[in-house]
C-alpha atoms as a PDB file:
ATOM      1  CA  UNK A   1      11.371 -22.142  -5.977  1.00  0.00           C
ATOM      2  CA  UNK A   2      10.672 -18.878  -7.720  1.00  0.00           C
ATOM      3  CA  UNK A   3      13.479 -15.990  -7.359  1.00  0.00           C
ATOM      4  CA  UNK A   4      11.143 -14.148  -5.273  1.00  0.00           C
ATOM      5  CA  UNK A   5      10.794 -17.167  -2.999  1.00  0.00           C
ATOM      6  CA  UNK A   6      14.648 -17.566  -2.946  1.00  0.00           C
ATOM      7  CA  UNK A   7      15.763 -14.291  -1.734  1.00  0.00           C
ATOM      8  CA  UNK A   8      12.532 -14.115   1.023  1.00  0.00           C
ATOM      9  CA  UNK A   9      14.112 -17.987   1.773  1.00  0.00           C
ATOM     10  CA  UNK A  10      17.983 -16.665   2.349  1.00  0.00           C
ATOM     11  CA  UNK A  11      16.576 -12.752   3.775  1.00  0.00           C
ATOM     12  CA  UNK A  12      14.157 -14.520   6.425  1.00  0.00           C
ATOM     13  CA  UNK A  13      16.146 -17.237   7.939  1.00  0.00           C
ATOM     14  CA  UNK A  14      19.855 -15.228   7.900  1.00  0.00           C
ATOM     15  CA  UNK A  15      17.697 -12.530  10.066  1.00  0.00           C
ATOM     16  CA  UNK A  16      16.357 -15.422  11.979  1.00  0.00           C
ATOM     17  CA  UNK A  17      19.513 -16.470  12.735  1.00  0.00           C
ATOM     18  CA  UNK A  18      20.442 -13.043  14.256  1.00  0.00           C
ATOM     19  CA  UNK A  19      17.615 -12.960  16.436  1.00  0.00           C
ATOM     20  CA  UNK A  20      15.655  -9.716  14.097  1.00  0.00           C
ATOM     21  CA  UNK A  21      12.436 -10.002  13.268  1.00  0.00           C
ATOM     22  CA  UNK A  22      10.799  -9.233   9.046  1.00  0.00           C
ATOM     23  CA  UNK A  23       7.672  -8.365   7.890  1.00  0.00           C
ATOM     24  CA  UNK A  24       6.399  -8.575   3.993  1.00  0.00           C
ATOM     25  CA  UNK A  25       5.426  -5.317   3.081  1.00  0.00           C
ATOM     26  CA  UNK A  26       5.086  -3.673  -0.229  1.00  0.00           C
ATOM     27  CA  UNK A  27       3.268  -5.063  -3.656  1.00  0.00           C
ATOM     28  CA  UNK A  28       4.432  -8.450  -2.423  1.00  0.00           C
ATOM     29  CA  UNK A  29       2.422  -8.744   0.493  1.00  0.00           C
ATOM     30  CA  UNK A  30      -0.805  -7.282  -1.611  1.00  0.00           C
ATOM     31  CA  UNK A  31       0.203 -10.074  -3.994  1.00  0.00           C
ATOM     32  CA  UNK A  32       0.242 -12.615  -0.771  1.00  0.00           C
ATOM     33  CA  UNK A  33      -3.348 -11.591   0.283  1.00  0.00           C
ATOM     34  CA  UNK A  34      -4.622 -11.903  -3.418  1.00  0.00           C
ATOM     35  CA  UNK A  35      -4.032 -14.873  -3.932  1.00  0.00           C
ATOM     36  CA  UNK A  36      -4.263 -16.344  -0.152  1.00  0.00           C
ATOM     37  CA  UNK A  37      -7.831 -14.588   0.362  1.00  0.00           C
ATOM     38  CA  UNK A  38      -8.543 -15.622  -3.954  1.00  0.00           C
ATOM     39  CA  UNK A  39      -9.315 -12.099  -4.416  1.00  0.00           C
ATOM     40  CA  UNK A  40     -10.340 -11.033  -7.984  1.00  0.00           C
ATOM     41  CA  UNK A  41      -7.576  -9.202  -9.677  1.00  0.00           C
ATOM     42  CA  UNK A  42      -3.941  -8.983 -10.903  1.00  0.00           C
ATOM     43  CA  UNK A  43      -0.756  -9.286  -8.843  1.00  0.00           C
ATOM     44  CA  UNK A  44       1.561  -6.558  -9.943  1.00  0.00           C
ATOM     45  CA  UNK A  45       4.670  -7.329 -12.010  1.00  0.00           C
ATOM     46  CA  UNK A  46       7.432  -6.636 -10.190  1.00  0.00           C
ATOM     47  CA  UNK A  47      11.670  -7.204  -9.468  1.00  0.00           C
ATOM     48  CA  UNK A  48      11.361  -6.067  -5.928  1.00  0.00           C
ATOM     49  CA  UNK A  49      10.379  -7.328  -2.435  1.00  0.00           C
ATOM     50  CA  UNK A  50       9.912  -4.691   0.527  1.00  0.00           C
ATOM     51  CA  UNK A  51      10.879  -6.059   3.846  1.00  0.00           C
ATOM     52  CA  UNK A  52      10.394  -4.004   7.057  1.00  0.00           C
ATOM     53  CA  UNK A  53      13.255  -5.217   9.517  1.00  0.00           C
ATOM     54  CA  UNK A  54      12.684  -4.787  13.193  1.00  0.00           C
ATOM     55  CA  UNK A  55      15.911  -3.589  15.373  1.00  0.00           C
ATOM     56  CA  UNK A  56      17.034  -1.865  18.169  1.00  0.00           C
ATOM     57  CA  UNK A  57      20.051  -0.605  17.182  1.00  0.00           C
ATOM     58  CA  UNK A  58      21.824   0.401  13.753  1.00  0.00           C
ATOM     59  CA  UNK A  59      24.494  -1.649  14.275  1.00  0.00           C
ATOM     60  CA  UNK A  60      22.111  -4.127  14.611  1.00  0.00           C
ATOM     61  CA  UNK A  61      20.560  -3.731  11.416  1.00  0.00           C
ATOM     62  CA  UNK A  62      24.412  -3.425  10.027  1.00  0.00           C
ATOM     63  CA  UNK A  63      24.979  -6.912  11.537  1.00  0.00           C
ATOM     64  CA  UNK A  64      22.445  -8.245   9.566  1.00  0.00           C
ATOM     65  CA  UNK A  65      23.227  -6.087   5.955  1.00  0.00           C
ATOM     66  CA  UNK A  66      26.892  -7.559   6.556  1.00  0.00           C
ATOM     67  CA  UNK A  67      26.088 -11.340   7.099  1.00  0.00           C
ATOM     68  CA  UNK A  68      23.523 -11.556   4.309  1.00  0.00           C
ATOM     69  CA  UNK A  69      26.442  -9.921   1.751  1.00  0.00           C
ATOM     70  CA  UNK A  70      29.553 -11.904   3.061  1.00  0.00           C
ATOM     71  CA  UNK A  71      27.221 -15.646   3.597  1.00  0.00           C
ATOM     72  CA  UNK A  72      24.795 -15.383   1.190  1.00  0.00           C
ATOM     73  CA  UNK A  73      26.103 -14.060  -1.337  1.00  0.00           C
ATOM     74  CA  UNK A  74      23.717 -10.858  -1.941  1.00  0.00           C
ATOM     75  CA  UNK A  75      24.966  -7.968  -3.474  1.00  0.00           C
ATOM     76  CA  UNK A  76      24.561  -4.425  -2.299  1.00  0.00           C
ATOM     77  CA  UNK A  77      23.112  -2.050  -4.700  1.00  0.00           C
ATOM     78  CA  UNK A  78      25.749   0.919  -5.429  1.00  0.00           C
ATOM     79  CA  UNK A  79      22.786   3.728  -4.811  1.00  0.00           C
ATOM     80  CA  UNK A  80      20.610   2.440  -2.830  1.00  0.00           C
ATOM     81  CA  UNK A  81      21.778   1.262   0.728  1.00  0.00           C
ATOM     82  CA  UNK A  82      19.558  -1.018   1.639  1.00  0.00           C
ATOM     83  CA  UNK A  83      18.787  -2.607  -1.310  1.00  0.00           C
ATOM     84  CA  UNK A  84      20.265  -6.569  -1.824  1.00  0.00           C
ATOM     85  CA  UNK A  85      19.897  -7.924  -5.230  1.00  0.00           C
ATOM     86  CA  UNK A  86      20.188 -11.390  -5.307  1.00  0.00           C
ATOM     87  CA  UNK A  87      22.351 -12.783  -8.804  1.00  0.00           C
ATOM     88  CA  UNK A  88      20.566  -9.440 -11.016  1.00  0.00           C
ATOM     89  CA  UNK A  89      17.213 -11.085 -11.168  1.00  0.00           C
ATOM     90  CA  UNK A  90      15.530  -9.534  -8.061  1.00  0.00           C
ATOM     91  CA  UNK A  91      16.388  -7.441  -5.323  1.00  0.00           C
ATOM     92  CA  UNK A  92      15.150  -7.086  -1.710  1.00  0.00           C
ATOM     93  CA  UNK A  93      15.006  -3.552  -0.032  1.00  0.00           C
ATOM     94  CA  UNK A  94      15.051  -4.073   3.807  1.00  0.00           C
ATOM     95  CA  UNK A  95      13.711  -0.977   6.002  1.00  0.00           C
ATOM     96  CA  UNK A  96      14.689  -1.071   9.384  1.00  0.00           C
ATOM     97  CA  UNK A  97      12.124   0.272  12.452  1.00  0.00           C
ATOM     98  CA  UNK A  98      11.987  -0.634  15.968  1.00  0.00           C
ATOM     99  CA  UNK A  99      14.216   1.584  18.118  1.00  0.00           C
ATOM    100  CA  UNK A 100      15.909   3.726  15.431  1.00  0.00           C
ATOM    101  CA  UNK A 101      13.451   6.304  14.273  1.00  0.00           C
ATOM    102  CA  UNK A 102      12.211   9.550  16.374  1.00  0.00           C
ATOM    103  CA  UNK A 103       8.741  10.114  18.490  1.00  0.00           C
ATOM    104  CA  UNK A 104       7.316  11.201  14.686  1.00  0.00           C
ATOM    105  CA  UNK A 105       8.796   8.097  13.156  1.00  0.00           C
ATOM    106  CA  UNK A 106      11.498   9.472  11.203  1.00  0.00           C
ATOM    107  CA  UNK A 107      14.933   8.356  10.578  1.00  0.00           C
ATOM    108  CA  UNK A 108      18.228   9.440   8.511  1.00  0.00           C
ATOM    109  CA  UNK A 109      20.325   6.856   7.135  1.00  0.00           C
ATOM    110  CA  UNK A 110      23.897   7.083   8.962  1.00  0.00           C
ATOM    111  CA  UNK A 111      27.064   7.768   8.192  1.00  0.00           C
ATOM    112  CA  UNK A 112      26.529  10.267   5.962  1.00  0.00           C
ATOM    113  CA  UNK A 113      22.550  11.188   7.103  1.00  0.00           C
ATOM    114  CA  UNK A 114      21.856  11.993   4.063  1.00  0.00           C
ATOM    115  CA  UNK A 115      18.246   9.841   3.549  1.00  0.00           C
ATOM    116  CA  UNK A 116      15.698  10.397   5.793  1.00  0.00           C
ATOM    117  CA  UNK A 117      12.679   7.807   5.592  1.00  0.00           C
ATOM    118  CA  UNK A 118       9.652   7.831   8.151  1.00  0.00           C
ATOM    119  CA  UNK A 119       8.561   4.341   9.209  1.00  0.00           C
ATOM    120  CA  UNK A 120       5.605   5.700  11.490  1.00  0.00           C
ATOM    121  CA  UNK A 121       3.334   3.134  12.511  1.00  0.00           C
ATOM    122  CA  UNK A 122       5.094   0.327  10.861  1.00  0.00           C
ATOM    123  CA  UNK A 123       5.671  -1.218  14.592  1.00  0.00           C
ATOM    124  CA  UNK A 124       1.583  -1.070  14.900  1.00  0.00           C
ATOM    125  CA  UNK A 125       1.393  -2.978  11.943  1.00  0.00           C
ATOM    126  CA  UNK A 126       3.894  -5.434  12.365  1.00  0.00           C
ATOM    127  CA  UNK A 127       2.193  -6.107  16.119  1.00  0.00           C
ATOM    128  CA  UNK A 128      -0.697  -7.077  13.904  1.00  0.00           C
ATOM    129  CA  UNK A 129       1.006  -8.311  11.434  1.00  0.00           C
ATOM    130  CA  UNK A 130      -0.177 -12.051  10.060  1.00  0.00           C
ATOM    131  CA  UNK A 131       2.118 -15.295  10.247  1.00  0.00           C
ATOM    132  CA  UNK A 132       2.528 -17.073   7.131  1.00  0.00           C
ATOM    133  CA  UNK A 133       4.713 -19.769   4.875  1.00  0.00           C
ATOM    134  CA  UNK A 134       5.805 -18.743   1.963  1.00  0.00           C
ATOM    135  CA  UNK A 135       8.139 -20.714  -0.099  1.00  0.00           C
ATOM    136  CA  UNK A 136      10.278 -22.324   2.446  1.00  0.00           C
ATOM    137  CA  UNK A 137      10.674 -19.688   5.242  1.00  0.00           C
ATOM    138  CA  UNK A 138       8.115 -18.378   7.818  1.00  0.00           C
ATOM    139  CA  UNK A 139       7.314 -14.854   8.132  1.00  0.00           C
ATOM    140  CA  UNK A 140       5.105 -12.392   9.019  1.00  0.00           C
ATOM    141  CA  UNK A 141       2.899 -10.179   5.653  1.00  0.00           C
ATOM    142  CA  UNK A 142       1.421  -7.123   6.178  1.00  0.00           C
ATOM    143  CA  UNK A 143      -2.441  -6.785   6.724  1.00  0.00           C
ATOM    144  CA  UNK A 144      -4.303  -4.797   4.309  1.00  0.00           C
ATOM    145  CA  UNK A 145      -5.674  -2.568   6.139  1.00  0.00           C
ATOM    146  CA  UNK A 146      -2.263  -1.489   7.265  1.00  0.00           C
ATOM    147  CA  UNK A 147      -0.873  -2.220   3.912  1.00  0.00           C
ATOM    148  CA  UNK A 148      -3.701   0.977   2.552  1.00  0.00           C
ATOM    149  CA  UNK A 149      -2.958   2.926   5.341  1.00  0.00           C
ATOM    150  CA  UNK A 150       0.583   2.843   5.514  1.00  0.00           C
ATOM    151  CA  UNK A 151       1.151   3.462   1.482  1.00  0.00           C
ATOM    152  CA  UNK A 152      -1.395   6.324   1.784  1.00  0.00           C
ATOM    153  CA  UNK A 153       0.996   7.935   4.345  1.00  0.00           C
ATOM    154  CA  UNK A 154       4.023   6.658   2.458  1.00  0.00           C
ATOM    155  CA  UNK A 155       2.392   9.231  -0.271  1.00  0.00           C
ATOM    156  CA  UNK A 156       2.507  12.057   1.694  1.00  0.00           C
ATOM    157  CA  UNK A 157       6.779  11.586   2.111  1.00  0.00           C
ATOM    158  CA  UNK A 158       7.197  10.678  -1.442  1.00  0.00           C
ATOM    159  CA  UNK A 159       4.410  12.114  -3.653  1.00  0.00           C
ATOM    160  CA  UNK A 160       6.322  10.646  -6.480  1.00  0.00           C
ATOM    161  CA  UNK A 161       5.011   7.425  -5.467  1.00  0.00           C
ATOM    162  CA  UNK A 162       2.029   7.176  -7.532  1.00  0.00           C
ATOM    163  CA  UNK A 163       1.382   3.272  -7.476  1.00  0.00           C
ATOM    164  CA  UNK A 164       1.196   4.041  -3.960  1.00  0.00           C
ATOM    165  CA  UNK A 165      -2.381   5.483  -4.377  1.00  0.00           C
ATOM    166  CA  UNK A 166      -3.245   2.727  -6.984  1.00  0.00           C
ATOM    167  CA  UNK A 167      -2.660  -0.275  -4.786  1.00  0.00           C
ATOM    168  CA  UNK A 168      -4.463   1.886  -1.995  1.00  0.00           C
ATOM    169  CA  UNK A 169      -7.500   1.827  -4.162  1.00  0.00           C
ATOM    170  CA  UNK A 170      -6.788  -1.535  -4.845  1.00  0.00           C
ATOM    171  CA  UNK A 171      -7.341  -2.650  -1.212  1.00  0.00           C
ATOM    172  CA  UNK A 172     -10.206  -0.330  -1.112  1.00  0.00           C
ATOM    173  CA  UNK A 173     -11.852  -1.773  -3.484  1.00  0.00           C
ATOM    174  CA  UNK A 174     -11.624  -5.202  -2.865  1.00  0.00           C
ATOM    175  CA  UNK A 175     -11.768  -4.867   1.241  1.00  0.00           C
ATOM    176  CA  UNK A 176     -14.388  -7.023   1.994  1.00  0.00           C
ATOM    177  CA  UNK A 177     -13.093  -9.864  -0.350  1.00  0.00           C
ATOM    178  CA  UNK A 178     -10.041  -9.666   2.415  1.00  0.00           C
ATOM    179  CA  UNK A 179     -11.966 -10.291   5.463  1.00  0.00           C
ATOM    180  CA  UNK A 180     -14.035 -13.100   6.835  1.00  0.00           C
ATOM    181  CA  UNK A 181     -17.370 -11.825   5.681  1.00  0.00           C
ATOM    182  CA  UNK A 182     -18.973 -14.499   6.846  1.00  0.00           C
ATOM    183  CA  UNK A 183     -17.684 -13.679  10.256  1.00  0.00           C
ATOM    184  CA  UNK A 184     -18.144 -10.017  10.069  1.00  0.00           C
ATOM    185  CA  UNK A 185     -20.899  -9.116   7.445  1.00  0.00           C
ATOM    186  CA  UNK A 186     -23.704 -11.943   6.764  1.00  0.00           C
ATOM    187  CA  UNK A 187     -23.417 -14.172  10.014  1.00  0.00           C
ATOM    188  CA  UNK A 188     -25.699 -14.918  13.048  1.00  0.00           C
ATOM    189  CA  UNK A 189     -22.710 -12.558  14.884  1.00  0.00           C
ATOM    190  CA  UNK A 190     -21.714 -10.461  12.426  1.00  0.00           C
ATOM    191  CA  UNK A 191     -19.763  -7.300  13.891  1.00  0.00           C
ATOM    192  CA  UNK A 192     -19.781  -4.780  11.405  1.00  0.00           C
ATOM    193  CA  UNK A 193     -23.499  -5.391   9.686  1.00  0.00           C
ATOM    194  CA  UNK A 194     -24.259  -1.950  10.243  1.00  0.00           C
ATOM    195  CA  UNK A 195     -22.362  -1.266   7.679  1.00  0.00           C
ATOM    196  CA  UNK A 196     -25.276  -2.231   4.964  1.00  0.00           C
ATOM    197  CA  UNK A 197     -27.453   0.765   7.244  1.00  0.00           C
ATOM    198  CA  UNK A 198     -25.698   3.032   4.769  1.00  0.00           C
ATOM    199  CA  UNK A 199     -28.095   4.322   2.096  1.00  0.00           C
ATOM    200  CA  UNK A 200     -27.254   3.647  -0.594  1.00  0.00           C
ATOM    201  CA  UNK A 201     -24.760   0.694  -0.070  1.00  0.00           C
ATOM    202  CA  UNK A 202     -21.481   1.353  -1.525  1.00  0.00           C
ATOM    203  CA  UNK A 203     -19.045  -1.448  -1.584  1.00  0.00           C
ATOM    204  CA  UNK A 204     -15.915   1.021  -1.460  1.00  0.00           C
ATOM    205  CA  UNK A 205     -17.235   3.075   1.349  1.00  0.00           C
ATOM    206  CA  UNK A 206     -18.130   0.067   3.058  1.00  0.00           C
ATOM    207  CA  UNK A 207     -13.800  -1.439   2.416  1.00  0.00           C
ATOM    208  CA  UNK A 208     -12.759   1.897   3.523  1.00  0.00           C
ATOM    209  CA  UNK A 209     -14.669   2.235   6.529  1.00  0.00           C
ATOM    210  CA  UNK A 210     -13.516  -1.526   7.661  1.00  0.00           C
ATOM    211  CA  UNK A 211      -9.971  -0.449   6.880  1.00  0.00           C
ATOM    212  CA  UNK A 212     -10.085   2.188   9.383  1.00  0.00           C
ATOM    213  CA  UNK A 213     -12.044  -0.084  12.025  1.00  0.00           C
ATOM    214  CA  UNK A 214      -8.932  -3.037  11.802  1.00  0.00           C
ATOM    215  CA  UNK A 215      -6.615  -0.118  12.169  1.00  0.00           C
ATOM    216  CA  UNK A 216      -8.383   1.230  15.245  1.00  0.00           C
ATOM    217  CA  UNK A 217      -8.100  -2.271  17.198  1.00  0.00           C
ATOM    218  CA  UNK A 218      -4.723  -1.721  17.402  1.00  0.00           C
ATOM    219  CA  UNK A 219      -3.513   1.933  16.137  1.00  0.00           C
ATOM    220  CA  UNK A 220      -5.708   4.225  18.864  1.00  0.00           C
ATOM    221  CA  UNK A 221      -3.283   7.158  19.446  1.00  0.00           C
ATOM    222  CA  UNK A 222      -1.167   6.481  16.606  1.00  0.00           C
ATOM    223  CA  UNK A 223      -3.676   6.272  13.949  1.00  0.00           C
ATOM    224  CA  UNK A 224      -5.047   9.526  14.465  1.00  0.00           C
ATOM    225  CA  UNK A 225      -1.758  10.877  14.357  1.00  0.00           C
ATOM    226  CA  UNK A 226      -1.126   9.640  10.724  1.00  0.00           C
ATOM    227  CA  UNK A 227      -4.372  10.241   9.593  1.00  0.00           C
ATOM    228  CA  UNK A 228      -3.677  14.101  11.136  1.00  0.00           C
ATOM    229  CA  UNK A 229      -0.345  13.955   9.066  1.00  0.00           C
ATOM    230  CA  UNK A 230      -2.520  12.733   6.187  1.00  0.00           C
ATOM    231  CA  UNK A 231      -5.228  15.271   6.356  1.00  0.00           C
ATOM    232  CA  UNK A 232      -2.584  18.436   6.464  1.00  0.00           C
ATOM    233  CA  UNK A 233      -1.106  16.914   3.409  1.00  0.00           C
ATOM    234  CA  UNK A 234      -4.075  17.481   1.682  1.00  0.00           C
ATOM    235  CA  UNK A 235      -4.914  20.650   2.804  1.00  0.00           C
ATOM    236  CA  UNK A 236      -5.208  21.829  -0.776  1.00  0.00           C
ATOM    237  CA  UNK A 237      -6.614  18.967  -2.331  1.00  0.00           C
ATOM    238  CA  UNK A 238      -3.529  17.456  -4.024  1.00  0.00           C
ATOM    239  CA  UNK A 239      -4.266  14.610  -2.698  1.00  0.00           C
ATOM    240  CA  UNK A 240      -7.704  13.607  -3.468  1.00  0.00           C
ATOM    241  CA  UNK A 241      -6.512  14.994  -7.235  1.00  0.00           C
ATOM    242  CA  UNK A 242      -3.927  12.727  -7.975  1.00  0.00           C
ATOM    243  CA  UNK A 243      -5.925   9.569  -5.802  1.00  0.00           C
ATOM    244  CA  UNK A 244      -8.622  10.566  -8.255  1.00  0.00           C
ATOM    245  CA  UNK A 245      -6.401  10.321 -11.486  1.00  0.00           C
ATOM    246  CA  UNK A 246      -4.235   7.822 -11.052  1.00  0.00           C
ATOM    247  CA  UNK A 247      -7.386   5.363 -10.300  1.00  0.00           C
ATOM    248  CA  UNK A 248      -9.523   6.751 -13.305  1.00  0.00           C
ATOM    249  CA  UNK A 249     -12.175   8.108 -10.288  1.00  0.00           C
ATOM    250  CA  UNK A 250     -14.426  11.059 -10.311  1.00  0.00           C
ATOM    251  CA  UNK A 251     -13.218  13.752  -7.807  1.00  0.00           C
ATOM    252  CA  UNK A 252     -16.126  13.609  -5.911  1.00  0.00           C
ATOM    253  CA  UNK A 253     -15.844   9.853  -4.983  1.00  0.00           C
ATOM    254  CA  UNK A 254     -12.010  10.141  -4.520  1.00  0.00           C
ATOM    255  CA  UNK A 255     -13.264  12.791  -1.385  1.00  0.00           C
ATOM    256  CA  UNK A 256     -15.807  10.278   0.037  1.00  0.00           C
ATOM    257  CA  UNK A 257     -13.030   7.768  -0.102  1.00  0.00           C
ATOM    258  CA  UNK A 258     -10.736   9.547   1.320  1.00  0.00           C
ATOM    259  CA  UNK A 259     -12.889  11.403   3.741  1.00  0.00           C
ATOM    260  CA  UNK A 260     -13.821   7.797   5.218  1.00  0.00           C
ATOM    261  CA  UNK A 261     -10.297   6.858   5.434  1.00  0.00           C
ATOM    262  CA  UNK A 262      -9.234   9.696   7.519  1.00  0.00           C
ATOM    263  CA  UNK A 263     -12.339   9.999   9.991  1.00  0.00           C
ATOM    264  CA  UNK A 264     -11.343   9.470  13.383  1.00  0.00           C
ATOM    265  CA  UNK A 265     -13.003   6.730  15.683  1.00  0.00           C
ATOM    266  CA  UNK A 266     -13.956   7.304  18.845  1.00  0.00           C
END
């Protein structure tokens, strides 16, 4: 069992065990679809594991940072609260959502309330979220399309975040390799063939205009909403500048992208 394996292992099933609820977010869970879906490309080298922790409470989520330091052993990191490290080989940050955060999705981190974070829409995505076994635990990853959507907005609160916009292109890029396209593209029943109606046929347009449709099923309301937040963020292009740099892309085509990303469905 890896180290990454290990600390998912002892995270999932001490959370189990309190009745919460995890979902694999993060460059993990892109890792998880590339090589569950055999997707062409490189899983990121990294020390960390984002978990998004479902609670109702804070003390809840306390309950839960408490037993996983005092049972299993994890140690707290001395800057960052909710970051575990398990031995100093890799380290879990959990992010609690549920019934913590305000109407816009935004929480600060008690006592001192002195780190906000927004988890907006992360209860969408873990509704949709996908069941899986990995290592020895169950839980549930992240899809995609909420994975791209989700990091796009994370952007917006942290503009630092670069790789942010560089596994959103990723996802892009490689959309339809994620779905059943079988299913949805090339079969007797395919439900999004109109797609290929698009002259000319562009592969990335195509991923980002799927991403938006797998959000819809379940985001409605919501979506909008982010993709609102999304849109003022990038009232002066910032966005579509650094998108464009950080993934080696001509302006233009970081706009289309971006453009079809943030288009409302009716």
């Amino acid at each position: 069992m890896t180290p990454g394996e290990e600390i998912l292992s002892i995270i999932s099933e001490a959370v189990k065990s309190l009745n919460g609820h995890l979902m694999l977010v993060g460059a993990c869970s892109r890792d998880y679809w590339i090589q569950a879906m055999k997707v062409y490309g490189t899983a990121r080298m990294t020390v960390d594991i984002d978990l998004a922790c479902r609670v109702a409470t804070w003390a809840e989520f306390q309950q839960i940072m408490d037993f996983l330091k005092t049972e299993n052993q994890l140690r707290q990191d001395t800057k960052v609260k909710h970051r575990l490290w398990l031995r100093d080989e890799i380290y879990a940050d959990l992010i609690p959502f549920g019934g913590i955060e305000d109407a816009n999705g935004e929480y600060a981190w008690p006592p001192d309330f002195d780190v906000t974070l927004n988890v907006q829409g992360y209860q969408l995505a873990y509704e949709d979220a996908v069941e899986v076994s990995i290592g020895r635990t169950v839980l549930k990853v992240i899809r995609p399309c909420w994975l791209a959507m989700l990091k796009l907005k994370a952007f917006t609160d942290n503009p630092g975040r670069t790789k942010d916009l560089i596994d959103v292109f990723f996802v892009i890029d490689h959309y339809l390799e994620f779905i059943d396209e079988e299913c949805r593209l090339y079969g007797p029943d395919a439900t999004d063939a109109d797609i290929f109606s698009c002259e000319p046929f562009d592969t990335r347009i195509a991923g980002a205009t799927l991403i938006v449709r797998d959000c819809h099923v379940h985001g409605g309301d919501l979506l909008r909403s982010i993709q609102t937040d999304i849109l003022n963020f990038n009232s002066n292009d910032y966005l579509t500048i650094v998108f464009a740099r950080v993934n080696c892309l001509e302006q233009e085509e970081a706009q289309s992208l971006l453009n079809t990303l943030l288009a409302p469905l009716t």
